[in-house]
Protein backbone atom coordinates (compact mmCIF):
# COMPACT_ATOMS: atom_id res chain seq x y z
CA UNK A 1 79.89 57.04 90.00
CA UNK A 2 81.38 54.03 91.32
CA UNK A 3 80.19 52.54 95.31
CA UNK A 4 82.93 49.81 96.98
CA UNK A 5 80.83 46.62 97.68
CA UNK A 6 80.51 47.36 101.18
CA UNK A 7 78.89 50.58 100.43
CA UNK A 8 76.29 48.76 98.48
CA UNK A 9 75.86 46.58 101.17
CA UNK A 10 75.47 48.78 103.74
CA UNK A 11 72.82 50.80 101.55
CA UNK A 12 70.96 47.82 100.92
CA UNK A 13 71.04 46.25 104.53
CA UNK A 14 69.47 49.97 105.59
CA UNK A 15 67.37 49.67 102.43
CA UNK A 16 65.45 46.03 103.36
CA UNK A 17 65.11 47.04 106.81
CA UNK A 18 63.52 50.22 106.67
CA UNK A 19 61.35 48.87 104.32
CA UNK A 20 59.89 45.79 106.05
CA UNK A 21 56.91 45.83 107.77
CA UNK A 22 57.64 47.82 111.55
CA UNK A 23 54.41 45.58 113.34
CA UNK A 24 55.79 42.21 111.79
CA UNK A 25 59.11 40.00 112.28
CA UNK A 26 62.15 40.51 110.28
CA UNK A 27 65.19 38.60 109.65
CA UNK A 28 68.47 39.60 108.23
CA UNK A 29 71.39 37.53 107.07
CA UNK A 30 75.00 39.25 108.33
CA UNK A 31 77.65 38.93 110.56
CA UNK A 32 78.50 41.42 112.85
CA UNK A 33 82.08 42.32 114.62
CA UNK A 34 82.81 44.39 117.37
CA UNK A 35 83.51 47.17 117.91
CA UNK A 36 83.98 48.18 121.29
CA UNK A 37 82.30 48.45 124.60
CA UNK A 38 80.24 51.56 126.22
CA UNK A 39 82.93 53.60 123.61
CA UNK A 40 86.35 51.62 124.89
CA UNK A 41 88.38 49.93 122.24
CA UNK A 42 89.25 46.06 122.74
CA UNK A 43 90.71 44.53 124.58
CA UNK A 44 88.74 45.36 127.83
CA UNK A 45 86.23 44.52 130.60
CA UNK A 46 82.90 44.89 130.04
CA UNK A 47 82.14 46.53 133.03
CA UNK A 48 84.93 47.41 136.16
CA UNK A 49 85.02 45.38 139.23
CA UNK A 50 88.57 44.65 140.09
CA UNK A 51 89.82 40.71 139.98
CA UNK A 52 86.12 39.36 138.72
CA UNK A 53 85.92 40.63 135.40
CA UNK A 54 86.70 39.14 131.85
CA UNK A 55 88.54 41.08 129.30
CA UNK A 56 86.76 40.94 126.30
CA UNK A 57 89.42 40.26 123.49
CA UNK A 58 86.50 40.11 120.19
CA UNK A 59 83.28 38.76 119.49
CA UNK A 60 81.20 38.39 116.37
CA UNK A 61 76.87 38.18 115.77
CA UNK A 62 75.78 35.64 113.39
CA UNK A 63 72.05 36.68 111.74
CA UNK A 64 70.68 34.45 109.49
CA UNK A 65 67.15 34.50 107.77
CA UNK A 66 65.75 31.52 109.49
CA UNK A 67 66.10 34.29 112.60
CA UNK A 68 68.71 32.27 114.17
CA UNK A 69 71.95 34.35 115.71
CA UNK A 70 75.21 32.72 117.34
CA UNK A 71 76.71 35.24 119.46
CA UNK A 72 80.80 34.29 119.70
CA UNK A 73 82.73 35.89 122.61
CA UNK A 74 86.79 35.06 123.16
CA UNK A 75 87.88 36.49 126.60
CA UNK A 76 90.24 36.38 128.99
CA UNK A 77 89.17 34.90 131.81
CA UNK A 78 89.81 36.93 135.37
CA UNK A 79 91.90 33.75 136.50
CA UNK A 80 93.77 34.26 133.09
CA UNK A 81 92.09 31.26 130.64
CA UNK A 82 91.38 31.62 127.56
CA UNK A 83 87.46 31.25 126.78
CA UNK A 84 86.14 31.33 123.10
CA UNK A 85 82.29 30.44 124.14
CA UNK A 86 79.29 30.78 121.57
CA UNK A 87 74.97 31.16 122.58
CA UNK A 88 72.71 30.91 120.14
CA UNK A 89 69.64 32.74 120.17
CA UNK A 90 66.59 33.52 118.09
CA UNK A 91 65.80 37.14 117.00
CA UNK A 92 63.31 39.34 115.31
CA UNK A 93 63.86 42.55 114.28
CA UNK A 94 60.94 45.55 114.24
CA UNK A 95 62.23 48.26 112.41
CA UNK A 96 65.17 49.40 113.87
CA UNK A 97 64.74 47.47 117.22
CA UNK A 98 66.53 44.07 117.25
CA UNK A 99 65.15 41.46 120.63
CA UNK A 100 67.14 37.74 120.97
CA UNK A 101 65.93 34.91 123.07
CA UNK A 102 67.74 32.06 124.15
CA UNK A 103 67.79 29.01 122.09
CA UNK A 104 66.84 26.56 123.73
CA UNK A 105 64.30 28.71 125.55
CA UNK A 106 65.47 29.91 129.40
CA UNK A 107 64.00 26.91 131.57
CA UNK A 108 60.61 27.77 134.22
CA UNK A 109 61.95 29.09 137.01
CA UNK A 110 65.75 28.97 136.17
CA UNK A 111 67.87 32.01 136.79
CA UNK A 112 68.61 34.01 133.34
CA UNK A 113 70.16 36.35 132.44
CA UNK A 114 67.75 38.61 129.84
CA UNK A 115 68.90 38.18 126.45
CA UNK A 116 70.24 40.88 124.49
CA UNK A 117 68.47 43.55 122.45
CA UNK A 118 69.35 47.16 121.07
CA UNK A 119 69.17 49.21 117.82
CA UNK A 120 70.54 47.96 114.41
CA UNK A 121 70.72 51.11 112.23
CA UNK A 122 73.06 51.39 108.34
CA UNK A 123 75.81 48.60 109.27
CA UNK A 124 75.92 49.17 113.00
CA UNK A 125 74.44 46.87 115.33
CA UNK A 126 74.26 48.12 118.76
CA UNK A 127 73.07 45.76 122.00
CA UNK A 128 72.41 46.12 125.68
CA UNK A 129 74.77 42.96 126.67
CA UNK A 130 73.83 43.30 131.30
CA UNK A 131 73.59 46.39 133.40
CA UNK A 132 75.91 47.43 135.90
CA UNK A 133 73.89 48.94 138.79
CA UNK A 134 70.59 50.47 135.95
CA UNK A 135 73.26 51.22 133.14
CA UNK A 136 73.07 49.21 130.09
CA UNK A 137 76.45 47.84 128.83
CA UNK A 138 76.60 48.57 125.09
CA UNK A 139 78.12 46.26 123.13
CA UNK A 140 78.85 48.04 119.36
CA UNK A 141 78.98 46.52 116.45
CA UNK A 142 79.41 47.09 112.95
CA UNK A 143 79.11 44.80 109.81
CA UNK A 144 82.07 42.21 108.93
CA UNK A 145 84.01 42.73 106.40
CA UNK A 146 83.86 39.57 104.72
């Protein structure tokens, strides 16, 4: 029986992870496209309110195994510019659970928004990315196909 790469990949990926130590950090090294938002294909708005919201054109998650991600987001802008921004984080994962914090840390007392964290699970990679009223927007990704 032959596997494509990408199978093996996948397998593997699920493999390390689910054999790593659940009470201790974990790092990965992948890169992560997405998907789509809360189920809706891109291009769109990560959440609806009329005239103040982006539309989300792509975005991409950069893991490496120092625990370093770079989080990529090109948008249109609700005043039509283009934006390609990137935010880099740090991250552990804890078995399937995946947390980021900023990097640079948030400064005392500064405003922030909380950083990003879901479920990464066989290729997928799947984060709350802000609320709209107590509902988590879910930002899904899956593994590049590089």
């Amino acid at each position: 029986m032959r596997l494509p790469s990408r199978t093996v990949f996948l397998v593997s990926l699920a493999f390390v992870i689910s054999c790593r130590d659940s009470s201790g950090p974990a790092t990965v090294t992948a890169r992560f496209e997405l998907n789509d938002i809360d189920g809706r294909a891109l291009p769109t708005p990560p959440a609806f309110t009329p005239g103040l919201t982006p539309t989300i054109l792509a975005s991409t998650i950069t893991l490496d195994e120092a625990g370093i991600a770079a989080v990529t987001v090109h948008r249109t802008e609700w005043d039509g510019r283009d934006v390609t921004s990137t935010t880099n984080y740090t991250y552990k994962i804890t078995g399937t659970q995946i947390e980021f914090d900023y990097s640079p840390p948030c400064p005392p007392n500064a405003l922030c928004a909380r950083p990003p964290r879901g479920t990464l699970f066989m290729g997928r990679l799947s984060l709350e990315m802000g609320y709209v009223n107590s509902d988590p927007i879910l930002y899904n990704y899956r593994i590049a196909n590089d």
